[in-house]
PDB file of N, CA and C in Angstrom:
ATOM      1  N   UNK A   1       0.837  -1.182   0.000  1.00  0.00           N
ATOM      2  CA  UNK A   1       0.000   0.000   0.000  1.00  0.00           C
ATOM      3  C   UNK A   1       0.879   1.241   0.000  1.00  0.00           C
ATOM      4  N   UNK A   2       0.652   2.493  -0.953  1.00  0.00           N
ATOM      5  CA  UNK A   2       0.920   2.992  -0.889  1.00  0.00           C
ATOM      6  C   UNK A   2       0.227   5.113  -0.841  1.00  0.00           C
ATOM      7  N   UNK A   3       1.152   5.491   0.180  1.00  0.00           N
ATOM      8  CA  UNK A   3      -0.012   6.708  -0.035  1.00  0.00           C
ATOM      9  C   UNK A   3       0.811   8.027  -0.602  1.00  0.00           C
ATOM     10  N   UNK A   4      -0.249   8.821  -1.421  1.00  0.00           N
ATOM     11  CA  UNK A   4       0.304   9.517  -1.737  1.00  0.00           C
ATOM     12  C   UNK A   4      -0.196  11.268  -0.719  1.00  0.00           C
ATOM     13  N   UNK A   5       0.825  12.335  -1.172  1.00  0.00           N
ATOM     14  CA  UNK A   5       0.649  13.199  -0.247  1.00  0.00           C
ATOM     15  C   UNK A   5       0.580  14.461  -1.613  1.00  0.00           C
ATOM     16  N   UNK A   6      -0.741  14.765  -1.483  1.00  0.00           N
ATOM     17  CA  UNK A   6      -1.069  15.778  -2.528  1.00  0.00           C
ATOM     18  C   UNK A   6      -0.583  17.412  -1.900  1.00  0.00           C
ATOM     19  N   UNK A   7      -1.512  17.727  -0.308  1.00  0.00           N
ATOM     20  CA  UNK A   7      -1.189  18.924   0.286  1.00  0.00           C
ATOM     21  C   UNK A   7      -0.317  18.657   1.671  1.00  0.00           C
ATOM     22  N   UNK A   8       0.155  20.374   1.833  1.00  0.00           N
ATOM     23  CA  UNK A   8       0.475  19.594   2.986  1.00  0.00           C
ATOM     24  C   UNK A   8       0.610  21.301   3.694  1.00  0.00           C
ATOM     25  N   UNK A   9       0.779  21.796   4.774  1.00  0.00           N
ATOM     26  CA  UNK A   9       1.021  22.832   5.644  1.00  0.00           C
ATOM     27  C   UNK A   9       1.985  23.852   4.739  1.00  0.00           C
ATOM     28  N   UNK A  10       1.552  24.783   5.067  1.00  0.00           N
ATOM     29  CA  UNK A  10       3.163  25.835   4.573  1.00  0.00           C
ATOM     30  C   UNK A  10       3.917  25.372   6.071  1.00  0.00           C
ATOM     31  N   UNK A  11       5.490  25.782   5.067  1.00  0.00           N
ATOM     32  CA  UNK A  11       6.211  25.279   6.300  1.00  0.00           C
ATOM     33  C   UNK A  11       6.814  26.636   6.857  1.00  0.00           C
ATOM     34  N   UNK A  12       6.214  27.545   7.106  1.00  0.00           N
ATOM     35  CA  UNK A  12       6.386  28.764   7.778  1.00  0.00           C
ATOM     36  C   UNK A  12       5.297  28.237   9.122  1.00  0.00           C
ATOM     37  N   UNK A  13       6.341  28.541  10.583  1.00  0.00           N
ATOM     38  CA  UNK A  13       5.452  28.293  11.568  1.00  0.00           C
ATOM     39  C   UNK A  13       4.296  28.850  12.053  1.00  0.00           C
ATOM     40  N   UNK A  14       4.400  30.475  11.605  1.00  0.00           N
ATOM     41  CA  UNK A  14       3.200  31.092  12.353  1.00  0.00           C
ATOM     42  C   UNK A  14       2.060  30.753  10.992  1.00  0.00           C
ATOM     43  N   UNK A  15       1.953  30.185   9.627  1.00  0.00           N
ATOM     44  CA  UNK A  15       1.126  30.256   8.783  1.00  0.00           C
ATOM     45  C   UNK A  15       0.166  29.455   8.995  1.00  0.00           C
ATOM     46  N   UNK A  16      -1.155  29.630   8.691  1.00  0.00           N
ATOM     47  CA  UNK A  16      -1.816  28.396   8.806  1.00  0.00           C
ATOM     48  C   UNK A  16      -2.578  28.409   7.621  1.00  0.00           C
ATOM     49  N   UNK A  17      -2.125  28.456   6.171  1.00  0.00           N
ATOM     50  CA  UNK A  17      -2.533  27.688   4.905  1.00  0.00           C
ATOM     51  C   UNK A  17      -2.109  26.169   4.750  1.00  0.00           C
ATOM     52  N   UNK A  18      -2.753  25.780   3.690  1.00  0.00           N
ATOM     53  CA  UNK A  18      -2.467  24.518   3.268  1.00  0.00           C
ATOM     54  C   UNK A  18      -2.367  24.917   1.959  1.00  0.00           C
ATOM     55  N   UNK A  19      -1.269  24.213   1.324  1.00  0.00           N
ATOM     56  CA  UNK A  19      -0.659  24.159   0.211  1.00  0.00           C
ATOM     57  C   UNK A  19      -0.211  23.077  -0.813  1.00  0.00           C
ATOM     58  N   UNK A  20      -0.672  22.878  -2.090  1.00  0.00           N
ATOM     59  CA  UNK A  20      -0.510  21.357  -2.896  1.00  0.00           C
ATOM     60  C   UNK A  20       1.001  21.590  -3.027  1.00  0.00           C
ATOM     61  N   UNK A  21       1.502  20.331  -3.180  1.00  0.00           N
ATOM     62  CA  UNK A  21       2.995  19.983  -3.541  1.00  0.00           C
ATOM     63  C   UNK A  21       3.219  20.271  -4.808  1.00  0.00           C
ATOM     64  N   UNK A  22       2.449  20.004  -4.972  1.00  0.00           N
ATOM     65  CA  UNK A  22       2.890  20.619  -6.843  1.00  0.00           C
ATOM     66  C   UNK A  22       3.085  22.208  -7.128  1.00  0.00           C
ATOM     67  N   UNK A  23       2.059  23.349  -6.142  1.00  0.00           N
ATOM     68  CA  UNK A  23       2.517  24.633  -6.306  1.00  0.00           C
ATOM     69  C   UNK A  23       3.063  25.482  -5.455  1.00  0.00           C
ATOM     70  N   UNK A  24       2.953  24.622  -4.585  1.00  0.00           N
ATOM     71  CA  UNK A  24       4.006  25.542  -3.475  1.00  0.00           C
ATOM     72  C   UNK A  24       5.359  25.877  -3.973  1.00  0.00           C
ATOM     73  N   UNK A  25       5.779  27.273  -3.613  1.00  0.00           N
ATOM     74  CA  UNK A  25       7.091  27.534  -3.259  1.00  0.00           C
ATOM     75  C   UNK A  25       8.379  26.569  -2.782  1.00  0.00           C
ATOM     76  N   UNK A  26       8.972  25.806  -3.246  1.00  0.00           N
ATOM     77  CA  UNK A  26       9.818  25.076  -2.754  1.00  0.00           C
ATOM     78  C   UNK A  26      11.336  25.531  -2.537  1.00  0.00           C
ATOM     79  N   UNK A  27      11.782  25.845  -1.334  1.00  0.00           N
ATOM     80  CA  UNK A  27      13.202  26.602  -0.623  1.00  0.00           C
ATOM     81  C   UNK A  27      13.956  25.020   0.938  1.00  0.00           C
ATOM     82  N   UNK A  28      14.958  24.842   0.605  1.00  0.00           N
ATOM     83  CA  UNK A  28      15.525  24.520   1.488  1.00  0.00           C
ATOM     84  C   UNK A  28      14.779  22.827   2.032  1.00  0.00           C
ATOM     85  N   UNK A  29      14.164  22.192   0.986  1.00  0.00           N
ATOM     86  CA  UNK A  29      13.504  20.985   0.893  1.00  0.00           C
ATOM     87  C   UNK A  29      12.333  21.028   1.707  1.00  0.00           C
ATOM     88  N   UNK A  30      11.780  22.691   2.011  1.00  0.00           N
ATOM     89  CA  UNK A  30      10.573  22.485   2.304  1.00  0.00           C
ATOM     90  C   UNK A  30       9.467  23.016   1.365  1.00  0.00           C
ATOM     91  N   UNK A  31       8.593  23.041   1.666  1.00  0.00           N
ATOM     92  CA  UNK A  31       7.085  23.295   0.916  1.00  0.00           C
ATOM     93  C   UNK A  31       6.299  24.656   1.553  1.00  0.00           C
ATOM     94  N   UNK A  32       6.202  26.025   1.034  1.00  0.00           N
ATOM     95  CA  UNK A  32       5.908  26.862   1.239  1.00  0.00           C
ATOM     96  C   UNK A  32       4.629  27.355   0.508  1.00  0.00           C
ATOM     97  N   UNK A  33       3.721  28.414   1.663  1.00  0.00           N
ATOM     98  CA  UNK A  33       2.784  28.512   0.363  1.00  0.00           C
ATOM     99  C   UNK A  33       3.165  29.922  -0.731  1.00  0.00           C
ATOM    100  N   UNK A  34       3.819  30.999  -0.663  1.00  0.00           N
ATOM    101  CA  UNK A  34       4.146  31.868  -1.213  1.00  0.00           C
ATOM    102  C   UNK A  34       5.999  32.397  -1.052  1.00  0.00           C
ATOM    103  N   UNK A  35       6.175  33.337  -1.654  1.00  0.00           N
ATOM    104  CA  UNK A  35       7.473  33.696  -1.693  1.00  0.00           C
ATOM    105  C   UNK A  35       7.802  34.554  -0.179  1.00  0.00           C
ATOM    106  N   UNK A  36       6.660  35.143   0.483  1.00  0.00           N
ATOM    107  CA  UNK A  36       6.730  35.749   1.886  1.00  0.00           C
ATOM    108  C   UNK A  36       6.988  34.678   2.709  1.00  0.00           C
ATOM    109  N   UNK A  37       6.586  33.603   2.778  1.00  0.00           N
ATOM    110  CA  UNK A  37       6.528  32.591   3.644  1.00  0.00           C
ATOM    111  C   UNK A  37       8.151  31.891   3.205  1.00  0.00           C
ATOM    112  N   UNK A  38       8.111  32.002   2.372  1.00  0.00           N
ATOM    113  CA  UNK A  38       9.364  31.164   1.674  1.00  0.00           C
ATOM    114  C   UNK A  38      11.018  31.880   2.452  1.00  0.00           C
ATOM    115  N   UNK A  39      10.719  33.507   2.156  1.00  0.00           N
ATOM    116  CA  UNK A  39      11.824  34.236   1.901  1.00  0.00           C
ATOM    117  C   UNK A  39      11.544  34.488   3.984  1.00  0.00           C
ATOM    118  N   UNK A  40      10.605  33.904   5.069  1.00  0.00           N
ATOM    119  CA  UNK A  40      10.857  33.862   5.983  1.00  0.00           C
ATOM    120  C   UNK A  40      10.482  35.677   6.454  1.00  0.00           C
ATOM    121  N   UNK A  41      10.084  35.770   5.788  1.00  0.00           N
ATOM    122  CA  UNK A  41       9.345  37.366   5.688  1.00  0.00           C
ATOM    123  C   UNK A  41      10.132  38.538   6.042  1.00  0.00           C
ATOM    124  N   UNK A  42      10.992  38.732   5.376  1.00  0.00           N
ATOM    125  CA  UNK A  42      12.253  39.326   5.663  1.00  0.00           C
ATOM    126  C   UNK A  42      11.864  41.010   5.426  1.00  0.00           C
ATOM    127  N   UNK A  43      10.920  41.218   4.571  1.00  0.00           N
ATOM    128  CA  UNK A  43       9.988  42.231   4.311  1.00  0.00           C
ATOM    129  C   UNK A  43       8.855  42.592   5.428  1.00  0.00           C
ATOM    130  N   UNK A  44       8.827  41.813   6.297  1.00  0.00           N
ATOM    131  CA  UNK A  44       7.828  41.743   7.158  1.00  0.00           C
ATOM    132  C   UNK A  44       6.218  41.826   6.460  1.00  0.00           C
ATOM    133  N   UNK A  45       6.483  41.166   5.066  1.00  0.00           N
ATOM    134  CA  UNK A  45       4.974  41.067   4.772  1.00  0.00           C
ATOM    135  C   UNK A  45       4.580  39.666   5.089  1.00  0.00           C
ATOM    136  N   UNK A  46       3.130  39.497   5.302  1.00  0.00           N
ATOM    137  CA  UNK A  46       2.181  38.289   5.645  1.00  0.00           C
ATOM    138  C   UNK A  46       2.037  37.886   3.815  1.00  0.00           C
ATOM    139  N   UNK A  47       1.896  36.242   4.138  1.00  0.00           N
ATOM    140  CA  UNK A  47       1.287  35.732   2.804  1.00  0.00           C
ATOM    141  C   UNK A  47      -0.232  36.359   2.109  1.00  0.00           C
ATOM    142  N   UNK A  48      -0.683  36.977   2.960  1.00  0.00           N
ATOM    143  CA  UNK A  48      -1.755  37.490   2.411  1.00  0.00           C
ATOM    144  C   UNK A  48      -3.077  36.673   1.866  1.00  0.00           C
ATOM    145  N   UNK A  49      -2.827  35.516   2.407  1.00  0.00           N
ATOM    146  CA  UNK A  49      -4.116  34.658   2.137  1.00  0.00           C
ATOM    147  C   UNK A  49      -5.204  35.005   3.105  1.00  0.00           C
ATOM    148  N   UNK A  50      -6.286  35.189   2.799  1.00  0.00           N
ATOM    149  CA  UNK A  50      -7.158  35.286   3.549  1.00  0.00           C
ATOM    150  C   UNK A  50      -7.760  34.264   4.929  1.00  0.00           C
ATOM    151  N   UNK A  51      -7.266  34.685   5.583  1.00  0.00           N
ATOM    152  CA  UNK A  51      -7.628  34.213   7.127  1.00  0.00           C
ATOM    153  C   UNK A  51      -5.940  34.033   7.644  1.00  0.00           C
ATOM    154  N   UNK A  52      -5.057  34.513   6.965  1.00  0.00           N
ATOM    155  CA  UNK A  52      -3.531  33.985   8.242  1.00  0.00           C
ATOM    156  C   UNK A  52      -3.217  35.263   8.331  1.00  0.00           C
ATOM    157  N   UNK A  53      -2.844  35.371   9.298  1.00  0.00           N
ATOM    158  CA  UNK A  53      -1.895  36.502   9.934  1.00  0.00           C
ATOM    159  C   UNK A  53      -0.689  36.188  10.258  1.00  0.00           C
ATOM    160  N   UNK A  54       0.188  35.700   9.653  1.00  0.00           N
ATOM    161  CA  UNK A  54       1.601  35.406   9.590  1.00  0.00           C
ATOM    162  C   UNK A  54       2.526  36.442   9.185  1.00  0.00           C
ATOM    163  N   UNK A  55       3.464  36.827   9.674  1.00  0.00           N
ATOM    164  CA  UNK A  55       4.460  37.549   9.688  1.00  0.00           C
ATOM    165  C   UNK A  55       6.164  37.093   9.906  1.00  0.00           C
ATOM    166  N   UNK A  56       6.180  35.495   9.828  1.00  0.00           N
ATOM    167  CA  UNK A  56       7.237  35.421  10.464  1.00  0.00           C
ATOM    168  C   UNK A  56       7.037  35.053  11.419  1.00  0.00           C
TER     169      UNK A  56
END
Protein backbone atom coordinates (compact mmCIF):
# COMPACT_ATOMS: atom_id res chain seq x y z
CA UNK A 1 0.00 0.00 0.00
CA UNK A 2 0.92 2.99 -0.89
CA UNK A 3 -0.01 6.71 -0.04
CA UNK A 4 0.30 9.52 -1.74
CA UNK A 5 0.65 13.20 -0.25
CA UNK A 6 -1.07 15.78 -2.53
CA UNK A 7 -1.19 18.92 0.29
CA UNK A 8 0.47 19.59 2.99
CA UNK A 9 1.02 22.83 5.64
CA UNK A 10 3.16 25.84 4.57
CA UNK A 11 6.21 25.28 6.30
CA UNK A 12 6.39 28.76 7.78
CA UNK A 13 5.45 28.29 11.57
CA UNK A 14 3.20 31.09 12.35
CA UNK A 15 1.13 30.26 8.78
CA UNK A 16 -1.82 28.40 8.81
CA UNK A 17 -2.53 27.69 4.91
CA UNK A 18 -2.47 24.52 3.27
CA UNK A 19 -0.66 24.16 0.21
CA UNK A 20 -0.51 21.36 -2.90
CA UNK A 21 2.99 19.98 -3.54
CA UNK A 22 2.89 20.62 -6.84
CA UNK A 23 2.52 24.63 -6.31
CA UNK A 24 4.01 25.54 -3.47
CA UNK A 25 7.09 27.53 -3.26
CA UNK A 26 9.82 25.08 -2.75
CA UNK A 27 13.20 26.60 -0.62
CA UNK A 28 15.53 24.52 1.49
CA UNK A 29 13.50 20.98 0.89
CA UNK A 30 10.57 22.49 2.30
CA UNK A 31 7.08 23.30 0.92
CA UNK A 32 5.91 26.86 1.24
CA UNK A 33 2.78 28.51 0.36
CA UNK A 34 4.15 31.87 -1.21
CA UNK A 35 7.47 33.70 -1.69
CA UNK A 36 6.73 35.75 1.89
CA UNK A 37 6.53 32.59 3.64
CA UNK A 38 9.36 31.16 1.67
CA UNK A 39 11.82 34.24 1.90
CA UNK A 40 10.86 33.86 5.98
CA UNK A 41 9.35 37.37 5.69
CA UNK A 42 12.25 39.33 5.66
CA UNK A 43 9.99 42.23 4.31
CA UNK A 44 7.83 41.74 7.16
CA UNK A 45 4.97 41.07 4.77
CA UNK A 46 2.18 38.29 5.65
CA UNK A 47 1.29 35.73 2.80
CA UNK A 48 -1.76 37.49 2.41
CA UNK A 49 -4.12 34.66 2.14
CA UNK A 50 -7.16 35.29 3.55
CA UNK A 51 -7.63 34.21 7.13
CA UNK A 52 -3.53 33.98 8.24
CA UNK A 53 -1.90 36.50 9.93
CA UNK A 54 1.60 35.41 9.59
CA UNK A 55 4.46 37.55 9.69
CA UNK A 56 7.24 35.42 10.46
Amino acid sequence: MSVTIDQVKCACSDCVCIVSVDKGVKREGRIYCGEACADHHKTGAGCEHAGCTCHG
